[in-house]
N, C-alpha and C. Protein backbone atom coordinates (compact mmCIF):
# COMPACT_ATOMS: atom_id res chain seq x y z
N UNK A 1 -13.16 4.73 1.18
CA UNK A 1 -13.99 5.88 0.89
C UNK A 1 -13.22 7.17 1.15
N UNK A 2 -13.43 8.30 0.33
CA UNK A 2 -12.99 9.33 0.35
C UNK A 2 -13.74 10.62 1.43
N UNK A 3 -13.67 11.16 1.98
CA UNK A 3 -14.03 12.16 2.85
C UNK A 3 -13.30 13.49 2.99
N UNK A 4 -13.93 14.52 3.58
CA UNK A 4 -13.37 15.88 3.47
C UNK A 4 -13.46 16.22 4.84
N UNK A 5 -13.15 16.88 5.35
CA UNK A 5 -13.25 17.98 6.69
C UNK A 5 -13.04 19.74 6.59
N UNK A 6 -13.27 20.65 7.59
CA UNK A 6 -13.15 21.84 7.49
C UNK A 6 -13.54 22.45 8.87
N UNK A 7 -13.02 23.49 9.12
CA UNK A 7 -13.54 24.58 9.86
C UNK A 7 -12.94 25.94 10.16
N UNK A 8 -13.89 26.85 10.26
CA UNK A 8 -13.43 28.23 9.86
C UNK A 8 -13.81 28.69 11.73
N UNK A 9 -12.42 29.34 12.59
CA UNK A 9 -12.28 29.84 13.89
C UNK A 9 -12.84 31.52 12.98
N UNK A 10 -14.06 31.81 13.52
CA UNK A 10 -13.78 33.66 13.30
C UNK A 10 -13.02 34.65 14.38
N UNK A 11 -12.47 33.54 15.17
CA UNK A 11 -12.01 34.69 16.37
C UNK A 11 -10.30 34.47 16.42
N UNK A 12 -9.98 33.82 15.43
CA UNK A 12 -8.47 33.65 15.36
C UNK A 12 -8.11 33.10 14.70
N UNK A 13 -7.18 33.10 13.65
CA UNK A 13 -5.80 32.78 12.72
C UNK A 13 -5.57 31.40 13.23
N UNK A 14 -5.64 30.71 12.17
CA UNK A 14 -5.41 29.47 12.04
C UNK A 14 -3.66 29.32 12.06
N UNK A 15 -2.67 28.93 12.82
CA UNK A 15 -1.47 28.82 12.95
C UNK A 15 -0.46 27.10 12.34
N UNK A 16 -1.29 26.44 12.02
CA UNK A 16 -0.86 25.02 11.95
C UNK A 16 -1.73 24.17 11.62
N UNK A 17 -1.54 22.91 11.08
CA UNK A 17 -2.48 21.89 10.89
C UNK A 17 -2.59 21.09 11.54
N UNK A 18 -2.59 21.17 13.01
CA UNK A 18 -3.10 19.91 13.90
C UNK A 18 -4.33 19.42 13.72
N UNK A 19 -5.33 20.46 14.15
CA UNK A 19 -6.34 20.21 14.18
C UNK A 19 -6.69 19.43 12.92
N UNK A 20 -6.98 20.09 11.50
CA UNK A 20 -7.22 19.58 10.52
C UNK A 20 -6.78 18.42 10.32
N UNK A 21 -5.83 17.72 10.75
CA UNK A 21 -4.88 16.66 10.32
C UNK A 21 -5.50 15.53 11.20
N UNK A 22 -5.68 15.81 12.87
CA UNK A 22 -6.73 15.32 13.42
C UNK A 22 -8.03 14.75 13.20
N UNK A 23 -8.77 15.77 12.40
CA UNK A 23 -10.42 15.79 11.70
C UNK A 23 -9.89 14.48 10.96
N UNK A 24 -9.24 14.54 9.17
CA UNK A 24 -9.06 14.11 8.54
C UNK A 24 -8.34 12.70 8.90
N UNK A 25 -7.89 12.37 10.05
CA UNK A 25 -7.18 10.73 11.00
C UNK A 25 -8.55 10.25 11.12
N UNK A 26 -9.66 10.70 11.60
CA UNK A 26 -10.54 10.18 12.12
C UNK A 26 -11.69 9.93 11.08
N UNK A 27 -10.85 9.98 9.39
CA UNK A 27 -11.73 9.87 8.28
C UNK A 27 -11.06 8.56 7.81
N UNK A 28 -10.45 8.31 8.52
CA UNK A 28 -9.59 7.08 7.79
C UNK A 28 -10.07 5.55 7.60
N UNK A 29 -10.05 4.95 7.12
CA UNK A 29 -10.09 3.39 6.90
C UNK A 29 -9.17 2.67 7.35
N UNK A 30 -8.90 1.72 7.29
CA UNK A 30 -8.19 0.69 7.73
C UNK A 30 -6.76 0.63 6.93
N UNK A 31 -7.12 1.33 5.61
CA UNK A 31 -5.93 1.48 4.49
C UNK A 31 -5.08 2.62 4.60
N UNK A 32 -4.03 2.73 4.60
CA UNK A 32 -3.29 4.00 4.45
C UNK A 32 -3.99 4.97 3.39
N UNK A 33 -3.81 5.99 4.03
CA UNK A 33 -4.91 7.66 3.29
C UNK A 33 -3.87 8.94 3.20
N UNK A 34 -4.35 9.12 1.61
CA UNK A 34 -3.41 10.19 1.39
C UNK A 34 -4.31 11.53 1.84
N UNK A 35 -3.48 12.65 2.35
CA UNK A 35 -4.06 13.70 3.11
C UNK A 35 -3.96 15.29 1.94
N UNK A 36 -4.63 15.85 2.05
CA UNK A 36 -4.44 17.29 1.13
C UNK A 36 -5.12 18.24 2.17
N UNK A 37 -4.12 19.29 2.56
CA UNK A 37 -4.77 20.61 3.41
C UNK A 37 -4.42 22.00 3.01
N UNK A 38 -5.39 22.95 2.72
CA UNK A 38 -5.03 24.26 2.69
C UNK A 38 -5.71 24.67 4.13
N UNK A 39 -5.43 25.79 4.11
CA UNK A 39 -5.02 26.73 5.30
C UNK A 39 -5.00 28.11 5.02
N UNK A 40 -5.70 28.85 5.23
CA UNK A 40 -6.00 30.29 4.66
C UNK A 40 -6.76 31.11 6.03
N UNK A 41 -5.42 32.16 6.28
CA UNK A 41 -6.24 32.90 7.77
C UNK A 41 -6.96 32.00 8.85
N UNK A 42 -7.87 32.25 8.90
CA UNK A 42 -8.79 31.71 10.14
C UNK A 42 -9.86 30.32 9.56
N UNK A 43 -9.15 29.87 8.46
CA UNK A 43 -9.89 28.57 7.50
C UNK A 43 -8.88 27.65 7.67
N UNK A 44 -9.78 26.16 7.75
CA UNK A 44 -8.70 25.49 6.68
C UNK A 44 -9.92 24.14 6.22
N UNK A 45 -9.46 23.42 5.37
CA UNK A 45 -9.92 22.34 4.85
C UNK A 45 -8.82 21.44 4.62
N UNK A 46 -9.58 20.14 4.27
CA UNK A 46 -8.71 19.13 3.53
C UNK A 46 -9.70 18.01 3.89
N UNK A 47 -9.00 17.27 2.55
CA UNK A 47 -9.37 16.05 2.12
C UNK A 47 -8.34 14.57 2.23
N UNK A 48 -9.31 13.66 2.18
CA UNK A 48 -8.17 12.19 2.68
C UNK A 48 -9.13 11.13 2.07
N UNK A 49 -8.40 10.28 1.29
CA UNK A 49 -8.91 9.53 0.60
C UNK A 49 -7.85 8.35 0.43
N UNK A 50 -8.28 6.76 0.41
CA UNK A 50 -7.46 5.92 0.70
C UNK A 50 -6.04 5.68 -0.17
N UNK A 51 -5.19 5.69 -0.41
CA UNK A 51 -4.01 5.44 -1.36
C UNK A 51 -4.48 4.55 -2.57
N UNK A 52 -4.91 3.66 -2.11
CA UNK A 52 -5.32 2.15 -3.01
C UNK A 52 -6.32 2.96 -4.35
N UNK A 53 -6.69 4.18 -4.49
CA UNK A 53 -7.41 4.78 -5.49
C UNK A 53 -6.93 5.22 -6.96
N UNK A 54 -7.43 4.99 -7.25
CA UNK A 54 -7.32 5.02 -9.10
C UNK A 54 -6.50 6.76 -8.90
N UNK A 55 -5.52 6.95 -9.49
CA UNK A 55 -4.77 7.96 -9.59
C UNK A 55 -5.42 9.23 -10.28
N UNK A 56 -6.37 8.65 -11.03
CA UNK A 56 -7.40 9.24 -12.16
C UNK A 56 -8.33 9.82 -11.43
N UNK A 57 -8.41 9.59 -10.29
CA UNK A 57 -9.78 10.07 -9.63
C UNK A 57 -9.79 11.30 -8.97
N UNK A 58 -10.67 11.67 -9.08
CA UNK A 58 -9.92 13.52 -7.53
C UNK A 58 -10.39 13.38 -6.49
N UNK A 59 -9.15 13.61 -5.77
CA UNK A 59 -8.81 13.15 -4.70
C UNK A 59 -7.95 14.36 -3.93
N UNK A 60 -7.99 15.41 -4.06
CA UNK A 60 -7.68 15.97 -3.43
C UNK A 60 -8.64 17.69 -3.08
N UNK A 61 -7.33 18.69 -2.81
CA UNK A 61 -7.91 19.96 -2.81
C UNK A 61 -7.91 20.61 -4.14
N UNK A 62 -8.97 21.47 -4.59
CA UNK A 62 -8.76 21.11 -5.87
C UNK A 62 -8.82 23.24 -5.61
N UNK A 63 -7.93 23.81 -6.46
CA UNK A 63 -7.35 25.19 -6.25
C UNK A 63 -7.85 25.76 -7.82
N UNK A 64 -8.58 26.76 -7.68
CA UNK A 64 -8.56 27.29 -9.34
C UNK A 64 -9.47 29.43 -9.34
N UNK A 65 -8.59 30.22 -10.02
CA UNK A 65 -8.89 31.56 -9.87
C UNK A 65 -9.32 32.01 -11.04
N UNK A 66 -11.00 32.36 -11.16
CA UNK A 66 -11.52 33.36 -11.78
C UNK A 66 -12.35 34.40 -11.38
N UNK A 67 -11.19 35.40 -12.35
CA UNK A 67 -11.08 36.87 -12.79
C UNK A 67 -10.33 37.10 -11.15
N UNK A 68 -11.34 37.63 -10.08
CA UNK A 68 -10.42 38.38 -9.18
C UNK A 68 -10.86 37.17 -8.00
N UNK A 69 -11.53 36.44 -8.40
CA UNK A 69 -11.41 34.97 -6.93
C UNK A 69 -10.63 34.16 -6.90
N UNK A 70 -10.28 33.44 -6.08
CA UNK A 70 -9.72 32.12 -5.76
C UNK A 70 -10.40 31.25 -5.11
N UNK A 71 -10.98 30.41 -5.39
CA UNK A 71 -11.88 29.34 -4.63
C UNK A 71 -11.05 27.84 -4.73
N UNK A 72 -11.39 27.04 -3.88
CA UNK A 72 -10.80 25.88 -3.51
C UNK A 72 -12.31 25.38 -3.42
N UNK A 73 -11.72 23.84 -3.48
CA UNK A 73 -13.09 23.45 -3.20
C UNK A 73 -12.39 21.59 -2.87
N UNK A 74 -13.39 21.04 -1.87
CA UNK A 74 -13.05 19.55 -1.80
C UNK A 74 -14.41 19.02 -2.30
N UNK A 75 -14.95 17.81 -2.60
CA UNK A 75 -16.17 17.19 -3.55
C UNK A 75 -15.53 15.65 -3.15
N UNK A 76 -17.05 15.27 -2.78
CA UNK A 76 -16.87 13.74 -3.18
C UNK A 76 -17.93 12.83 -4.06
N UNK A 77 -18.85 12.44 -4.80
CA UNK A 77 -19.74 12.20 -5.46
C UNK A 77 -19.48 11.87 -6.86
N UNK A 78 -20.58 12.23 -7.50
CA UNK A 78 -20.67 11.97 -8.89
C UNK A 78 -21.52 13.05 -9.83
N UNK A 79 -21.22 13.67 -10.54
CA UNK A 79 -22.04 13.94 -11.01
C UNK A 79 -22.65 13.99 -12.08
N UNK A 80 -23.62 13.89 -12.62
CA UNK A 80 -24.14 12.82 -13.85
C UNK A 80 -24.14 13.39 -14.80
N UNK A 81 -24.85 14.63 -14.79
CA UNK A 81 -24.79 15.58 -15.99
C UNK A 81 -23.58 16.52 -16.31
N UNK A 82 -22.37 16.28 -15.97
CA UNK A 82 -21.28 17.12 -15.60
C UNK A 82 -21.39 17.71 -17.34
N UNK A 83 -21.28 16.29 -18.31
CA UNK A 83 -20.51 16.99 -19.48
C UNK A 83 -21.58 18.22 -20.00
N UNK A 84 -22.97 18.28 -19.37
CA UNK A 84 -23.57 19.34 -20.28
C UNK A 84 -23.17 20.44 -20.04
N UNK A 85 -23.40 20.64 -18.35
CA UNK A 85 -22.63 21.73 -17.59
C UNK A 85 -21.85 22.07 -17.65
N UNK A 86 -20.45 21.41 -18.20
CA UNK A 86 -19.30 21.58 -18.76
C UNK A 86 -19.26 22.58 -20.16
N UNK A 87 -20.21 21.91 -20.75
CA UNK A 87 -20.49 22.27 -22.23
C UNK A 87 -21.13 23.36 -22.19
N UNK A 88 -21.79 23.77 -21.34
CA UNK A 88 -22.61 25.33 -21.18
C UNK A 88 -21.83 26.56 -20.80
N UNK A 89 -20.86 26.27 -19.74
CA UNK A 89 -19.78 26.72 -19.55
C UNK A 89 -19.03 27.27 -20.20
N UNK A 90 -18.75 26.30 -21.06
CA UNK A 90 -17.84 26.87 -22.46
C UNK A 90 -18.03 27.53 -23.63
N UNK A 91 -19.73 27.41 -23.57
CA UNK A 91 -20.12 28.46 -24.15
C UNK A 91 -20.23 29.91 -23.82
N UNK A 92 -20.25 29.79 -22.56
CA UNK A 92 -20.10 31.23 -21.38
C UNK A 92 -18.78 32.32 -21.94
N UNK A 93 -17.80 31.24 -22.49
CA UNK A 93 -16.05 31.58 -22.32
C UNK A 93 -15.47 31.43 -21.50
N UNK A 94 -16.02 30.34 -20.74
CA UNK A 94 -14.84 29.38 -19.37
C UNK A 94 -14.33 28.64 -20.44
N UNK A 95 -12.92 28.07 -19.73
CA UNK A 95 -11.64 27.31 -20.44
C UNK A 95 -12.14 26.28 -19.40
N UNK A 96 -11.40 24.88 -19.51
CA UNK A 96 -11.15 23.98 -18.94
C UNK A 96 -9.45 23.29 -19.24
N UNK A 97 -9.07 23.27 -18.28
CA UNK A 97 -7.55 22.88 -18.57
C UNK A 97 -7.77 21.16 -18.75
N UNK A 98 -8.70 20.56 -18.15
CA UNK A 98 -8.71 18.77 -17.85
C UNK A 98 -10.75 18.70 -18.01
N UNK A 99 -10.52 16.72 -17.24
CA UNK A 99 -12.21 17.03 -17.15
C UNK A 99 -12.68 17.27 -16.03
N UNK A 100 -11.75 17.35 -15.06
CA UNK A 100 -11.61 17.26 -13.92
C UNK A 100 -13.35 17.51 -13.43
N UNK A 101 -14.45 16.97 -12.70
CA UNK A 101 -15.45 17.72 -12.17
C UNK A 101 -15.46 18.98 -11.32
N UNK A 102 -14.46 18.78 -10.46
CA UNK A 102 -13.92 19.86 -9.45
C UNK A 102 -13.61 21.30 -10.07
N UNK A 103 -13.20 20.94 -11.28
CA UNK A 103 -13.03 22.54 -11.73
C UNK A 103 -14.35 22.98 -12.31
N UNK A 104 -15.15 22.05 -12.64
CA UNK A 104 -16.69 22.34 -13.28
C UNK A 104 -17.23 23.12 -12.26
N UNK A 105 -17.12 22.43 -11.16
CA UNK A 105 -18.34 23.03 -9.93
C UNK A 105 -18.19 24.21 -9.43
N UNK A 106 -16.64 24.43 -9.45
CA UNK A 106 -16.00 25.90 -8.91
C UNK A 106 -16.18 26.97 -9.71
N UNK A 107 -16.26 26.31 -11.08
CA UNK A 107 -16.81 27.02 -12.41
C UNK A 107 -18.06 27.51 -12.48
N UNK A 108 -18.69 26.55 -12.47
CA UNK A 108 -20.61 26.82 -11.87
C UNK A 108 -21.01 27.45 -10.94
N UNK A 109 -19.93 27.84 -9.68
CA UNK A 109 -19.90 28.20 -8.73
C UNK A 109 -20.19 29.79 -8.82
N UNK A 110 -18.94 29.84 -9.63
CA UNK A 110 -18.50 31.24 -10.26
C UNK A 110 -19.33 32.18 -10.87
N UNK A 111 -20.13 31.51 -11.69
CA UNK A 111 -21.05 31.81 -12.77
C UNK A 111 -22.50 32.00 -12.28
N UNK A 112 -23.12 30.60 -11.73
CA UNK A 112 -24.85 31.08 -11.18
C UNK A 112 -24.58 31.48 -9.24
N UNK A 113 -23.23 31.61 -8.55
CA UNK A 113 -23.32 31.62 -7.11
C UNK A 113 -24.12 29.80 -6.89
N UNK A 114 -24.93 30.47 -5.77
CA UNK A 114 -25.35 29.66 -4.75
C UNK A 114 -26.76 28.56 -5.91
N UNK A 115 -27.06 29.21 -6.77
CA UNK A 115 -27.90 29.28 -7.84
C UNK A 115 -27.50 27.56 -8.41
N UNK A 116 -26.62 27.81 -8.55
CA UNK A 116 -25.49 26.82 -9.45
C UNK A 116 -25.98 24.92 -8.83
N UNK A 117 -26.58 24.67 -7.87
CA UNK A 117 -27.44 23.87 -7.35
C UNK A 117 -28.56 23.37 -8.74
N UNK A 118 -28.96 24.41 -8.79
CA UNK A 118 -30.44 23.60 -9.72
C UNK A 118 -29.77 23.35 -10.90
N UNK A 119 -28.45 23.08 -11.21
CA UNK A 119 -28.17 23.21 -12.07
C UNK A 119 -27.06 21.02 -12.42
N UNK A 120 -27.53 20.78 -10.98
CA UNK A 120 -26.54 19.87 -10.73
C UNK A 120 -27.28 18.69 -10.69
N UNK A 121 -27.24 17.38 -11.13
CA UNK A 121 -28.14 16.13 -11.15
C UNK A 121 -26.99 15.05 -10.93
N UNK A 122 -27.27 14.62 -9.75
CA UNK A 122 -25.83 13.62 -9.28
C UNK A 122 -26.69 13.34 -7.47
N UNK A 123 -25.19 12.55 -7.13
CA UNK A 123 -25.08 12.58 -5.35
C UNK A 123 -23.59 13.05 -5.06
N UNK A 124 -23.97 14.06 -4.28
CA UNK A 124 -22.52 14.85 -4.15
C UNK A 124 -22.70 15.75 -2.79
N UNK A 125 -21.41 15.70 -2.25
CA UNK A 125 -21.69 17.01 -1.12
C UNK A 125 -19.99 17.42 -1.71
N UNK A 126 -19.73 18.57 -1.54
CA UNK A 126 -19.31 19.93 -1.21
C UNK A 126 -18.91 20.57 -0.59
N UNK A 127 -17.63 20.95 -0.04
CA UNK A 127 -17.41 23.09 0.28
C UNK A 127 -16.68 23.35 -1.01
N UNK A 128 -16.86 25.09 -0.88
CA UNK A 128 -16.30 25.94 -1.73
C UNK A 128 -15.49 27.15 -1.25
N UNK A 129 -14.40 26.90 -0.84
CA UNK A 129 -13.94 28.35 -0.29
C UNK A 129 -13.46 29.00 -1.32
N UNK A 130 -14.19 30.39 -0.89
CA UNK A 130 -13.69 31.86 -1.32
C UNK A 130 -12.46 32.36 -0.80
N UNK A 131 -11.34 32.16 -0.72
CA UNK A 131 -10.36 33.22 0.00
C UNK A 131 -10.13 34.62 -0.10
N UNK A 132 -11.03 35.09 -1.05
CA UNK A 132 -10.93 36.46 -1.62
C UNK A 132 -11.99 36.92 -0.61
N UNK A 133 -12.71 36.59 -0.32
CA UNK A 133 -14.10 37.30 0.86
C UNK A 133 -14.02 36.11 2.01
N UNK A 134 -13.58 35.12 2.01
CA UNK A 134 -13.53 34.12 3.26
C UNK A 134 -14.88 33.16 3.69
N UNK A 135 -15.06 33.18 2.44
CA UNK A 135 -16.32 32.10 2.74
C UNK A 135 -16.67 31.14 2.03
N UNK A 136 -17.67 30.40 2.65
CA UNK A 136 -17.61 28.57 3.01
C UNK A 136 -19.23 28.38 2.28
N UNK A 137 -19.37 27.69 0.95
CA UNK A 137 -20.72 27.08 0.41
C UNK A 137 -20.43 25.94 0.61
N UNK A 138 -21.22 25.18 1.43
CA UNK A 138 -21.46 23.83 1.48
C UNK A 138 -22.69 23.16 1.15
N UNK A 139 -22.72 22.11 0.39
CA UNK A 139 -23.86 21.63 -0.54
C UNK A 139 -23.35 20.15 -0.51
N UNK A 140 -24.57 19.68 -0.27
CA UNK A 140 -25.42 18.30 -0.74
C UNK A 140 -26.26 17.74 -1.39
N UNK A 141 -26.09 16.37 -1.99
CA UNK A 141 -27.37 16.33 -2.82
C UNK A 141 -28.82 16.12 -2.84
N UNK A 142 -29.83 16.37 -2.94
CA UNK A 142 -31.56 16.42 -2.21
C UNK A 142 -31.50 15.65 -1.31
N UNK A 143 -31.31 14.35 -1.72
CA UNK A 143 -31.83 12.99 -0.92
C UNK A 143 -30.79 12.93 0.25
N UNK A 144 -29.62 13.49 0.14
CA UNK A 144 -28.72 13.62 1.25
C UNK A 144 -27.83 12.01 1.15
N UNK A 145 -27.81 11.46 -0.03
CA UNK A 145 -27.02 10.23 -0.45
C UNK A 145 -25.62 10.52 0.13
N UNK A 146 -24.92 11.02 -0.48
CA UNK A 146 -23.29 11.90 -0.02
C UNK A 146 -23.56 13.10 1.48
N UNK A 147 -22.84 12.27 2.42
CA UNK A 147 -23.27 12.68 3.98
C UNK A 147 -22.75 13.91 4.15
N UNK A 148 -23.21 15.13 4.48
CA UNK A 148 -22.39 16.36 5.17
C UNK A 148 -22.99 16.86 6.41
N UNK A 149 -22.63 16.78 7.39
CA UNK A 149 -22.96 17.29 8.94
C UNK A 149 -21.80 18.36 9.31
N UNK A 150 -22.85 19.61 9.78
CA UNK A 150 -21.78 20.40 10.64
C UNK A 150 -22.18 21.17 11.72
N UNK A 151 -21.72 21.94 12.30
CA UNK A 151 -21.27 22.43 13.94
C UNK A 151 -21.00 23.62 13.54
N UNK A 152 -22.23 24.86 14.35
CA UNK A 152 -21.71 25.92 14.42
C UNK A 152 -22.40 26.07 15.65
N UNK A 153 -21.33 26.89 16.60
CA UNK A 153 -21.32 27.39 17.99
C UNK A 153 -21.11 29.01 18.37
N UNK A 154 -22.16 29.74 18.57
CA UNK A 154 -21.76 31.31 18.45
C UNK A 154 -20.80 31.63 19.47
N UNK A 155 -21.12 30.75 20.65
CA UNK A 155 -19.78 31.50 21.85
C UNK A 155 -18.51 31.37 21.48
N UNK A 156 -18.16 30.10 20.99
CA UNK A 156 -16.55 29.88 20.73
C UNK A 156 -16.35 30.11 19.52
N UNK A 157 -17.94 31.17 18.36
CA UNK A 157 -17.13 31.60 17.16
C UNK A 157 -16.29 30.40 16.13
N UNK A 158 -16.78 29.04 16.25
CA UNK A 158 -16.52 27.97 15.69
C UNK A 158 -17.69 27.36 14.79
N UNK A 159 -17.30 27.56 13.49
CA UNK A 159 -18.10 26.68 12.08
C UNK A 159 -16.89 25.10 11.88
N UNK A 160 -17.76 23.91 11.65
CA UNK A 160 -16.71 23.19 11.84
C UNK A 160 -18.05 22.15 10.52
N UNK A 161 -17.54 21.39 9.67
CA UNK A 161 -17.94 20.75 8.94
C UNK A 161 -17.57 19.12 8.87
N UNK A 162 -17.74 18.15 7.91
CA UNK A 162 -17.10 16.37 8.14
C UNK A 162 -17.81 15.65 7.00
N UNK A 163 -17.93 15.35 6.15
CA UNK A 163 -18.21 14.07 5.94
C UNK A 163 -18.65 12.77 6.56
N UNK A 164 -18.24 12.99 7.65
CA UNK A 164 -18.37 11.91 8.64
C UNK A 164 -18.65 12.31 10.14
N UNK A 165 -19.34 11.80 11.13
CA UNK A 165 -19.42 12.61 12.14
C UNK A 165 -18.12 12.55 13.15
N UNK A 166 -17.43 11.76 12.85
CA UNK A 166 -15.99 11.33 13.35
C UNK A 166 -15.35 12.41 13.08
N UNK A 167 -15.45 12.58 12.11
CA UNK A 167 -14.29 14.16 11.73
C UNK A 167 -14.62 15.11 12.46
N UNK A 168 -16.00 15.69 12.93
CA UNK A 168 -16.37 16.67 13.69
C UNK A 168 -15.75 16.11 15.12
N UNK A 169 -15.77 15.45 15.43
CA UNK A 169 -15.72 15.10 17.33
C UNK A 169 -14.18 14.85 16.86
N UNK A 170 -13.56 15.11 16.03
CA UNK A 170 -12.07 15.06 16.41
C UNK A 170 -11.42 16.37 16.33
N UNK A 171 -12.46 17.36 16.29
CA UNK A 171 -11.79 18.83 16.33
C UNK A 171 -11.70 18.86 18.00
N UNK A 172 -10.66 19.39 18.53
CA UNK A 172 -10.65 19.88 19.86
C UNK A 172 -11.58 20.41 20.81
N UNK A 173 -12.08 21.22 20.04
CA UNK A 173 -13.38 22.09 20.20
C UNK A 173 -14.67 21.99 20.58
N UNK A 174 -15.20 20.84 19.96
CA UNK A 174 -16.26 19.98 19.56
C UNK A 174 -16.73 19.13 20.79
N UNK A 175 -17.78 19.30 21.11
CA UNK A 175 -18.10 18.03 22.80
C UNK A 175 -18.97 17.26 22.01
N UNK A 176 -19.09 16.04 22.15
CA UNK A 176 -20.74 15.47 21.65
C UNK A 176 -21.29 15.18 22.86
N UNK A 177 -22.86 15.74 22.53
CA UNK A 177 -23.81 15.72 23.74
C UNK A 177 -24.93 15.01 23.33
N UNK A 178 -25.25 14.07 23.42
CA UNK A 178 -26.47 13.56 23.29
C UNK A 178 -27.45 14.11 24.05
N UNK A 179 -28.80 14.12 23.03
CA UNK A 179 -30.02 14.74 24.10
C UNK A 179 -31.25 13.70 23.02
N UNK A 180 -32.18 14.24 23.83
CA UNK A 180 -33.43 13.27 23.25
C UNK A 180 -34.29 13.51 21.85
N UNK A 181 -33.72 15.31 21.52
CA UNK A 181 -33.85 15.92 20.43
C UNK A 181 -33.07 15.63 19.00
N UNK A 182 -31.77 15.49 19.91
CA UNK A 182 -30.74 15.14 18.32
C UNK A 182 -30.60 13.64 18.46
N UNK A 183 -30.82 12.99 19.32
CA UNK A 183 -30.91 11.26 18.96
C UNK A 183 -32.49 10.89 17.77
N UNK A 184 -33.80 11.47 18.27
CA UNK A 184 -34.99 11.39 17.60
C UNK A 184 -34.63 11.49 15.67
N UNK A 185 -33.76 12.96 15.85
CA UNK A 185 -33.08 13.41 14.71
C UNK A 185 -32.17 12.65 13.78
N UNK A 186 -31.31 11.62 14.29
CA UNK A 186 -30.51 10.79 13.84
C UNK A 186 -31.26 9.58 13.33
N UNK A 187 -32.32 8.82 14.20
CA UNK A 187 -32.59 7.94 14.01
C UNK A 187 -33.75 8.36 12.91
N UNK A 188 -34.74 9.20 12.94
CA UNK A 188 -35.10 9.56 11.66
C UNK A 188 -34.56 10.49 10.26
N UNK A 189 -33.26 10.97 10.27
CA UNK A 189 -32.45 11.01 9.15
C UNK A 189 -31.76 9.55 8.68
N UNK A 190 -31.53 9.29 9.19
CA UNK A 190 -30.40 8.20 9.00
C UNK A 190 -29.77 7.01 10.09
N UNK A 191 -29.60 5.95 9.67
CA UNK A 191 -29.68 4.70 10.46
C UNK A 191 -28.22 4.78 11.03
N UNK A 192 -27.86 4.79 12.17
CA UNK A 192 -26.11 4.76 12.62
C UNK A 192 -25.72 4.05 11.90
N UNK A 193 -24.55 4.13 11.53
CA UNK A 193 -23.12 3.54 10.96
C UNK A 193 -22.17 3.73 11.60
């Protein structure tokens, strides 16, 4: 299985990829996993997905700039109606270089913002970084099929995101605390794995 990680420090410049590289170890399978990280100021992301994967598939960070943005974005899902959305798009006067979905969504992104949701019929979660303004859309699909959990802490100024909850508790940063509130919470979202 493929998975993503992220987290944005607002109180300091991201210097290296430990951390991230960390998150993304603790996304791993049993199979050797190829890793993709950007790193931008006080951001970073990346994605890791097993080697053994169809070459065809996306699988990584996926990088693309319109007019005066640059957005990145990692995705793992499906999404069903891509080719209409695609096709609406292009009526807009977006290009598409491939079929890539990843450039669709960053595309859609572009076009309705945050909007760009009602526009999507699949199971999918999401980020979208902006590097041009420094910010983080993260999206899932209704039913919450494609998992995204994250961590924001105002004292230590830490947004931290996962695919997996493994990826979060492998940021440095991160304590897990069980209490009787977020166990109730778990067991009625979703059954441990």
């Amino acid at each position: 299985m493929s998975g993503f990680c992220g987290y944005k420090n607002f109180n300091k410049k991201i210097n290296n990829n430990l951390v991230i590289t960390e998150m993304l170890n603790a996304l791993k399978k049993k199979v050797p996993a190829k890793q993709d990280i950007t790193i931008e100021n006080d951001s970073a992301i990346g994605f890791s997905s097993p080697n053994i994967l169809d070459k065809k598939l996306e699988n990584t960070v996926t990088k693309k700039q319109i007019n005066d943005n640059t957005y990145y974005i990692v995705y793992t899902g499906k999404i069903y109606n891509i080719n209409i959305l695609r096709d609406t798009l292009i009526t807009k006067g977006y290009k598409f270089e491939n079929k890539s979905e990843s450039l669709v969504l960053i595309t859609a992104f572009a076009e309705y913002g945050t909007k760009m949701l009602n526009y999507l019929n699949g199971i999918f979660s999401f980020c979208i970084y902006n590097s041009n303004d420094n910010s983080f859309f993260l999206a899932r699909d209704r039913l919450g099929i494609k998992l995204l959990y994250y961590f924001y802490d105002v004292s230590s100024s830490l947004f931290a995101f996962s695919t997996e909850i493994k990826g979060l508790l492998n940021h440095n940063d991160i304590t897990a605390i069980m209490d009787k509130e977020g166990l109730m919470e778990l067991i009625g979202l979703r059954s441990c794995s």
